[in-house]
PDB file of N, CA and C in Angstrom:
ATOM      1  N   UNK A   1       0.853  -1.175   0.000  1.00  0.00           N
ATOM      2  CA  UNK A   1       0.000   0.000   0.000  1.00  0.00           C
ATOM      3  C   UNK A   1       0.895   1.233   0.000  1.00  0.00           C
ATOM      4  N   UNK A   2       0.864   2.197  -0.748  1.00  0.00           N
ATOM      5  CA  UNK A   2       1.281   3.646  -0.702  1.00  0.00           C
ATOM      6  C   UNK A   2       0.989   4.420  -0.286  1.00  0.00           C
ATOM      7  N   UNK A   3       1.580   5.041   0.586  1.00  0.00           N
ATOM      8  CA  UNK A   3       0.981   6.173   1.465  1.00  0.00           C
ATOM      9  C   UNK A   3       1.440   7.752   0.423  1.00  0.00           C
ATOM     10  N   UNK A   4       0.569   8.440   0.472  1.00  0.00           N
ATOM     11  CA  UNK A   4       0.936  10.098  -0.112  1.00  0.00           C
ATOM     12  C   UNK A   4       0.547  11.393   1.316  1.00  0.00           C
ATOM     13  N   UNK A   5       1.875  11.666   1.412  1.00  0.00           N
ATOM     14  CA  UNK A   5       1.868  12.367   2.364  1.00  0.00           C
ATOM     15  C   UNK A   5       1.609  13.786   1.470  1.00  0.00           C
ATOM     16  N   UNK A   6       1.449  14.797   2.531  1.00  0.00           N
ATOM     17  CA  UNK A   6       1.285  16.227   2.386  1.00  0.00           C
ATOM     18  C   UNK A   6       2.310  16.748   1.263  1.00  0.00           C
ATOM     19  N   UNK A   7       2.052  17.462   0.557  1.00  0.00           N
ATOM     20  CA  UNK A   7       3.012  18.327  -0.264  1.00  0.00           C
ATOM     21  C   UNK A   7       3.111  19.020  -0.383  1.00  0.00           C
ATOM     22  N   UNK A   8       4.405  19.855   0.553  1.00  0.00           N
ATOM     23  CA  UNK A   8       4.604  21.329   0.107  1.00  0.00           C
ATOM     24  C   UNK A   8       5.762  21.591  -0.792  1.00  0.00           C
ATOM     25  N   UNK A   9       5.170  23.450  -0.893  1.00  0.00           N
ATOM     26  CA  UNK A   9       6.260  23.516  -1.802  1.00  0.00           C
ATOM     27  C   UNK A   9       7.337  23.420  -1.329  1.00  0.00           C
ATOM     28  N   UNK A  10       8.602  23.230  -2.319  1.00  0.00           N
ATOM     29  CA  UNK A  10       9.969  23.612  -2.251  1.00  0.00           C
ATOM     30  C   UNK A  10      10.597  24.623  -1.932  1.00  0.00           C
ATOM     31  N   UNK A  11      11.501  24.310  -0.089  1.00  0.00           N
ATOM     32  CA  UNK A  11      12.078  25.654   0.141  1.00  0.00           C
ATOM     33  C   UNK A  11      13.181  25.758  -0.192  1.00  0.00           C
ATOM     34  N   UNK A  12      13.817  26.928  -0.349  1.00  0.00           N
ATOM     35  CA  UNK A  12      15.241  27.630  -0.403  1.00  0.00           C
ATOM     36  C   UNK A  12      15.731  27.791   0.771  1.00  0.00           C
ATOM     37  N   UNK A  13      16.622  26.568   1.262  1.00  0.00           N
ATOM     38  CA  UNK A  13      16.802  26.929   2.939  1.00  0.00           C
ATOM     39  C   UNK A  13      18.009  28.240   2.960  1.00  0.00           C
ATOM     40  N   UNK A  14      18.385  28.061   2.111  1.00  0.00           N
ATOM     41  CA  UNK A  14      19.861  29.059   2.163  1.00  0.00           C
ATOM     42  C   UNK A  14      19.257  30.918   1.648  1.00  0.00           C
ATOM     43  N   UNK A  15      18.256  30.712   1.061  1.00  0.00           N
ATOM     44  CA  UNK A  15      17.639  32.299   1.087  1.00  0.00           C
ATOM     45  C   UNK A  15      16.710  32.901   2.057  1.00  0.00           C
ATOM     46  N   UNK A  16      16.382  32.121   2.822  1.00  0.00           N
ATOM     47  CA  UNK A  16      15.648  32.658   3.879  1.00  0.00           C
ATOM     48  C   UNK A  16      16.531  32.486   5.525  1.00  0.00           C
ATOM     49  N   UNK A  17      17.754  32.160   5.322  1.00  0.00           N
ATOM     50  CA  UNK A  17      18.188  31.739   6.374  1.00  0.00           C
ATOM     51  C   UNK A  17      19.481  32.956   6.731  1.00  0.00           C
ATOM     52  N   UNK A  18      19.148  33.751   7.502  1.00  0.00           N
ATOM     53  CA  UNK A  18      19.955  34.982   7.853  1.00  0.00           C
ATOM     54  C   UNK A  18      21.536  34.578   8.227  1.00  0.00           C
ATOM     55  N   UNK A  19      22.228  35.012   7.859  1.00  0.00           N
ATOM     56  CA  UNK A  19      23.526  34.854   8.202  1.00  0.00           C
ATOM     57  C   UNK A  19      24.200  35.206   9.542  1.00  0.00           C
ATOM     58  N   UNK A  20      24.810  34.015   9.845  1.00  0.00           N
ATOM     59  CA  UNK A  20      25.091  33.761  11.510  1.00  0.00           C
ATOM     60  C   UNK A  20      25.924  35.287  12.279  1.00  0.00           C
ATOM     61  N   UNK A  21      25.914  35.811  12.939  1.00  0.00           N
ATOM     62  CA  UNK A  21      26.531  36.758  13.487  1.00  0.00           C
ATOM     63  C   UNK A  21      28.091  36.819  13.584  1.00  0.00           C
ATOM     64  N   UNK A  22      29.071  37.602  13.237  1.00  0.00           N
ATOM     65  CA  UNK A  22      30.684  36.889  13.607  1.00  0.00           C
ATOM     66  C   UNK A  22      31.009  38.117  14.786  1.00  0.00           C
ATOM     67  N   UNK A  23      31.659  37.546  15.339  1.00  0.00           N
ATOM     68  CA  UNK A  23      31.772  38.444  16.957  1.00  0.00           C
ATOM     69  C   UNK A  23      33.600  38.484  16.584  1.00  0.00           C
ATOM     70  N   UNK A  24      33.716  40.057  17.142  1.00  0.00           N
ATOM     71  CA  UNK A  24      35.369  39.994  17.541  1.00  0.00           C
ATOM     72  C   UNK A  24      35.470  39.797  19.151  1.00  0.00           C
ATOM     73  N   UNK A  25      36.630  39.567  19.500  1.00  0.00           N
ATOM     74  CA  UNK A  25      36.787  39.322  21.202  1.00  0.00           C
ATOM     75  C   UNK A  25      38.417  40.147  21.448  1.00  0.00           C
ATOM     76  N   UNK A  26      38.233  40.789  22.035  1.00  0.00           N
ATOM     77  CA  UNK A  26      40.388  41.180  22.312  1.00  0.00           C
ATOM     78  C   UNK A  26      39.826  40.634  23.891  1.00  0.00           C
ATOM     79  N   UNK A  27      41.387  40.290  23.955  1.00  0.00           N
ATOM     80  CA  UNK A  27      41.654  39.376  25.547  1.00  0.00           C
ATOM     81  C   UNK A  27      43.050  40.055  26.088  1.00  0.00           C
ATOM     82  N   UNK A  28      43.133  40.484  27.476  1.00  0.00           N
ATOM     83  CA  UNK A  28      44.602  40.468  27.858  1.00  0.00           C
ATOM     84  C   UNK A  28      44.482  39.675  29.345  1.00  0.00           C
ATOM     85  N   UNK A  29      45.918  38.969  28.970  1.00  0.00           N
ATOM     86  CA  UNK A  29      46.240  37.972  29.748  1.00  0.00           C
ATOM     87  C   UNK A  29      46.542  38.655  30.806  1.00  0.00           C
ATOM     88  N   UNK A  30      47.101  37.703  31.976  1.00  0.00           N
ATOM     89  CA  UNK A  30      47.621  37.980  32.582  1.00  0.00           C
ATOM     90  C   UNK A  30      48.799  38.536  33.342  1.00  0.00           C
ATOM     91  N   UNK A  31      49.343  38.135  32.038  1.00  0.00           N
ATOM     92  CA  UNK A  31      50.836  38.521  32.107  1.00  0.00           C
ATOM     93  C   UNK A  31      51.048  39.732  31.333  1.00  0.00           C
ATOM     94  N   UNK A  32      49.952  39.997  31.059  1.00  0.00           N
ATOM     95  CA  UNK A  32      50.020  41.403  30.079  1.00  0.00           C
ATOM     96  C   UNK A  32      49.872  40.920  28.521  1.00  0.00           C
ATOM     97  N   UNK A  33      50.015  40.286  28.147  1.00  0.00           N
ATOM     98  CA  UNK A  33      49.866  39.833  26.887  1.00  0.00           C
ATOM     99  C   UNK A  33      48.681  40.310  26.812  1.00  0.00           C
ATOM    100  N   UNK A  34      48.148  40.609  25.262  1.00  0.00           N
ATOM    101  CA  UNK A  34      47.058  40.973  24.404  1.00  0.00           C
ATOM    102  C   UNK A  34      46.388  39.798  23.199  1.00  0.00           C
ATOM    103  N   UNK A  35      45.677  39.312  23.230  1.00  0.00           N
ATOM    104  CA  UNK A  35      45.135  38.764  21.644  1.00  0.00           C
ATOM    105  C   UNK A  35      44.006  39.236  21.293  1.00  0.00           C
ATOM    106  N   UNK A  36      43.603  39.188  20.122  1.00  0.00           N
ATOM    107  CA  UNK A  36      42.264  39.172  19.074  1.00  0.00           C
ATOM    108  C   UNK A  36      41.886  38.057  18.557  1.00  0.00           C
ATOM    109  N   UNK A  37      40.159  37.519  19.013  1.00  0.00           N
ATOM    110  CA  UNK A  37      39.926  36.404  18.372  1.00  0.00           C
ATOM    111  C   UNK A  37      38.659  36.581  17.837  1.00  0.00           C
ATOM    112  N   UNK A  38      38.613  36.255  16.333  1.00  0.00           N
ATOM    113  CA  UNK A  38      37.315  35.801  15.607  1.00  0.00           C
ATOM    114  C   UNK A  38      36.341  35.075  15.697  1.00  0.00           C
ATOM    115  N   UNK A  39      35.266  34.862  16.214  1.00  0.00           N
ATOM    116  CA  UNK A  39      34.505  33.708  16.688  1.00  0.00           C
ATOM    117  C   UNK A  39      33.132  33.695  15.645  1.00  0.00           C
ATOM    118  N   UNK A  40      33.458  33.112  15.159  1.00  0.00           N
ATOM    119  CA  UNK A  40      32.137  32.882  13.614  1.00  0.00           C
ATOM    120  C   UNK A  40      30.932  31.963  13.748  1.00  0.00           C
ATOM    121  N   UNK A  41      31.039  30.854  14.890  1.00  0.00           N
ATOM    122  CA  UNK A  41      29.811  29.973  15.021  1.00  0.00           C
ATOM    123  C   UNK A  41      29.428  29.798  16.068  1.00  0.00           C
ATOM    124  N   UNK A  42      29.536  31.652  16.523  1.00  0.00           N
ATOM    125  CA  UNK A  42      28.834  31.425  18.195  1.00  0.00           C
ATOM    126  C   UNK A  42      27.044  32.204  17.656  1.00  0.00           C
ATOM    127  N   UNK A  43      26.331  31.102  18.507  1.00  0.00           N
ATOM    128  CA  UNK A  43      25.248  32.062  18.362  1.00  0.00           C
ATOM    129  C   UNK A  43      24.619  33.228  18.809  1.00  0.00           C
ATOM    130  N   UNK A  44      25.051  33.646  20.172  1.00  0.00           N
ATOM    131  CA  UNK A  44      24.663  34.854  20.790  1.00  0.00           C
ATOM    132  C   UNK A  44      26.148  35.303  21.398  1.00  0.00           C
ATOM    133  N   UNK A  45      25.964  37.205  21.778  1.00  0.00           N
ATOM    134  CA  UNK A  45      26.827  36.865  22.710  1.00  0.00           C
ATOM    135  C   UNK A  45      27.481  36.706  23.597  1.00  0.00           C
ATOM    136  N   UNK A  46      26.515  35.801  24.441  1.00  0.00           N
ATOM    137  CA  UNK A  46      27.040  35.238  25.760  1.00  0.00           C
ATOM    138  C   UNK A  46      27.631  33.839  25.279  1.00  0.00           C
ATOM    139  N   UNK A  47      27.130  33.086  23.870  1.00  0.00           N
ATOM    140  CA  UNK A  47      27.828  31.986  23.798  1.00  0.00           C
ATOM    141  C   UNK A  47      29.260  32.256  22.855  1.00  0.00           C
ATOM    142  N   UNK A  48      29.519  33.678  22.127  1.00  0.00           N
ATOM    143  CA  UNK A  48      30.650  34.085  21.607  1.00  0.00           C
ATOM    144  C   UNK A  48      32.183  34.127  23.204  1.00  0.00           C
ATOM    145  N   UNK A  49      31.497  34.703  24.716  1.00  0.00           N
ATOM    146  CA  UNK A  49      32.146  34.707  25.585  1.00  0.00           C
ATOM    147  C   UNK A  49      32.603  33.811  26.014  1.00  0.00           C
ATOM    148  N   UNK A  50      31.479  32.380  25.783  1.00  0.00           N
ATOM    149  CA  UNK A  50      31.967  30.966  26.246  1.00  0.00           C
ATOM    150  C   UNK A  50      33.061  30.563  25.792  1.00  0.00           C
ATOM    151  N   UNK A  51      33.000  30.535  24.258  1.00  0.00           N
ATOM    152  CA  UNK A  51      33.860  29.919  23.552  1.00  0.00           C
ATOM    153  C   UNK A  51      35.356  30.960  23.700  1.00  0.00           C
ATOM    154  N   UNK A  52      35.189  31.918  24.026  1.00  0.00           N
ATOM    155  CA  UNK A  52      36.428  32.579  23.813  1.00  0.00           C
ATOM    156  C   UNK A  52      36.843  31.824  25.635  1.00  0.00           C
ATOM    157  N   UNK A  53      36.186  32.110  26.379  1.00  0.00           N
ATOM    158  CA  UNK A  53      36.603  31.775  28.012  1.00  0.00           C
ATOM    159  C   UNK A  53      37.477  30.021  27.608  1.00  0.00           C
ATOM    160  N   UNK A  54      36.573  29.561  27.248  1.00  0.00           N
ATOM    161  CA  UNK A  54      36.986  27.803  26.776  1.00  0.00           C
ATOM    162  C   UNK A  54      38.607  27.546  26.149  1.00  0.00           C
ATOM    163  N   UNK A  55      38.386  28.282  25.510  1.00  0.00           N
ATOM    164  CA  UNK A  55      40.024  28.783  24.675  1.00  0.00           C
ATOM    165  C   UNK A  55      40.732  29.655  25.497  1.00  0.00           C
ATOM    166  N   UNK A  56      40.729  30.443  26.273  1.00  0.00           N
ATOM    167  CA  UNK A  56      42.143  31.015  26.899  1.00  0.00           C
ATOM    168  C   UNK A  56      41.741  30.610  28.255  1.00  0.00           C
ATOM    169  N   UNK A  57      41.359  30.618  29.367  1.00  0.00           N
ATOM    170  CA  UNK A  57      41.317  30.186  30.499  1.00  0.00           C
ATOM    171  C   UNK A  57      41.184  31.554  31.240  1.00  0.00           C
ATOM    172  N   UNK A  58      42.020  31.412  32.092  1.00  0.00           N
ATOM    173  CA  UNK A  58      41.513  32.870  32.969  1.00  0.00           C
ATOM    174  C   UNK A  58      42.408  34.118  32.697  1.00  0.00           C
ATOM    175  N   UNK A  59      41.909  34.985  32.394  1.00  0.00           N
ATOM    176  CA  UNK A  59      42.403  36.141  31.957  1.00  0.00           C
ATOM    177  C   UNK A  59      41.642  37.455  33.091  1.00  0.00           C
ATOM    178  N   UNK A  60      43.078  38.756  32.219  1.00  0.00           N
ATOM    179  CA  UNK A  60      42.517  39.746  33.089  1.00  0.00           C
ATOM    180  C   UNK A  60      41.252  40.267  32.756  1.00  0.00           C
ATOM    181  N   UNK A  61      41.021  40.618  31.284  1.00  0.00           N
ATOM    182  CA  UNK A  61      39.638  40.816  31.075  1.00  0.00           C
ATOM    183  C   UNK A  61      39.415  40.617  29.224  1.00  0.00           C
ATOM    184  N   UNK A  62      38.388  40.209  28.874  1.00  0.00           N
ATOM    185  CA  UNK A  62      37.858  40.352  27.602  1.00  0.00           C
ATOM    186  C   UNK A  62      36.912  41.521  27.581  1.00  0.00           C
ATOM    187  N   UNK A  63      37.028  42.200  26.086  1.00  0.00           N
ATOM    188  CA  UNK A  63      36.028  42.908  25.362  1.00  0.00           C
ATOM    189  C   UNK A  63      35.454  41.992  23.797  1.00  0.00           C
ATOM    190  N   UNK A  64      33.771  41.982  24.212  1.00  0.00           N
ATOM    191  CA  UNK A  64      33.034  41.209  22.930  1.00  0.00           C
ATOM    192  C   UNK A  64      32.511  42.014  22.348  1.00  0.00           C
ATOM    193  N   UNK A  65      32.393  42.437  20.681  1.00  0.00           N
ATOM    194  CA  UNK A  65      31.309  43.132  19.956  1.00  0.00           C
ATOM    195  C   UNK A  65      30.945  42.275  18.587  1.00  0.00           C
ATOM    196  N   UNK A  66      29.957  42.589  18.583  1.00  0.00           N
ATOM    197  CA  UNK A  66      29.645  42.039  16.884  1.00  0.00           C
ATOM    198  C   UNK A  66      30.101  42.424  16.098  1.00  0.00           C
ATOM    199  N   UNK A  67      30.769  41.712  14.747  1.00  0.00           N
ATOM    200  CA  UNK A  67      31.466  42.767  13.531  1.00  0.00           C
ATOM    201  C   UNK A  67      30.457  42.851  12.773  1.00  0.00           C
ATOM    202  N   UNK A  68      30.262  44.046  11.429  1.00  0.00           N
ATOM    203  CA  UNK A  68      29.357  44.372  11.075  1.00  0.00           C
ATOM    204  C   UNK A  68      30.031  43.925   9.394  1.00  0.00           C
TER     205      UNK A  68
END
């Protein structure tokens, strides 16, 4: 027996699908050291902070913004 399910139309997942946010992060260590990191597949950002915290460990302080 054949079943016929519902039929919709055909989507365009890639034209309706907004492009993910890319966050910059600068970090200075502890020792005084400085870096800049790119974080491209964070989704918000408190989870852009995670991933940067995950990768350097404890530092003196980070700054996060969205790049435009």
């Amino acid at each position: 027996m054949h079943r016929e399910g519902k039929r919709g139309k055909p989507r365009n997942h890639q034209a309706s699908r907004e492009p993910r946010p890319e966050y910059i992060a600068a970090v200075r260590h502890l020792d005084g050291r400085s870096e800049i990191f790119y974080i491209r597949y964070a989704d918000d950002l408190d989870d852009a902070r995670e991933l940067v915290m995950a990768e350097v460990g404890k530092v003196q302080s980070v700054v996060i913004a969205q790049r435009h």
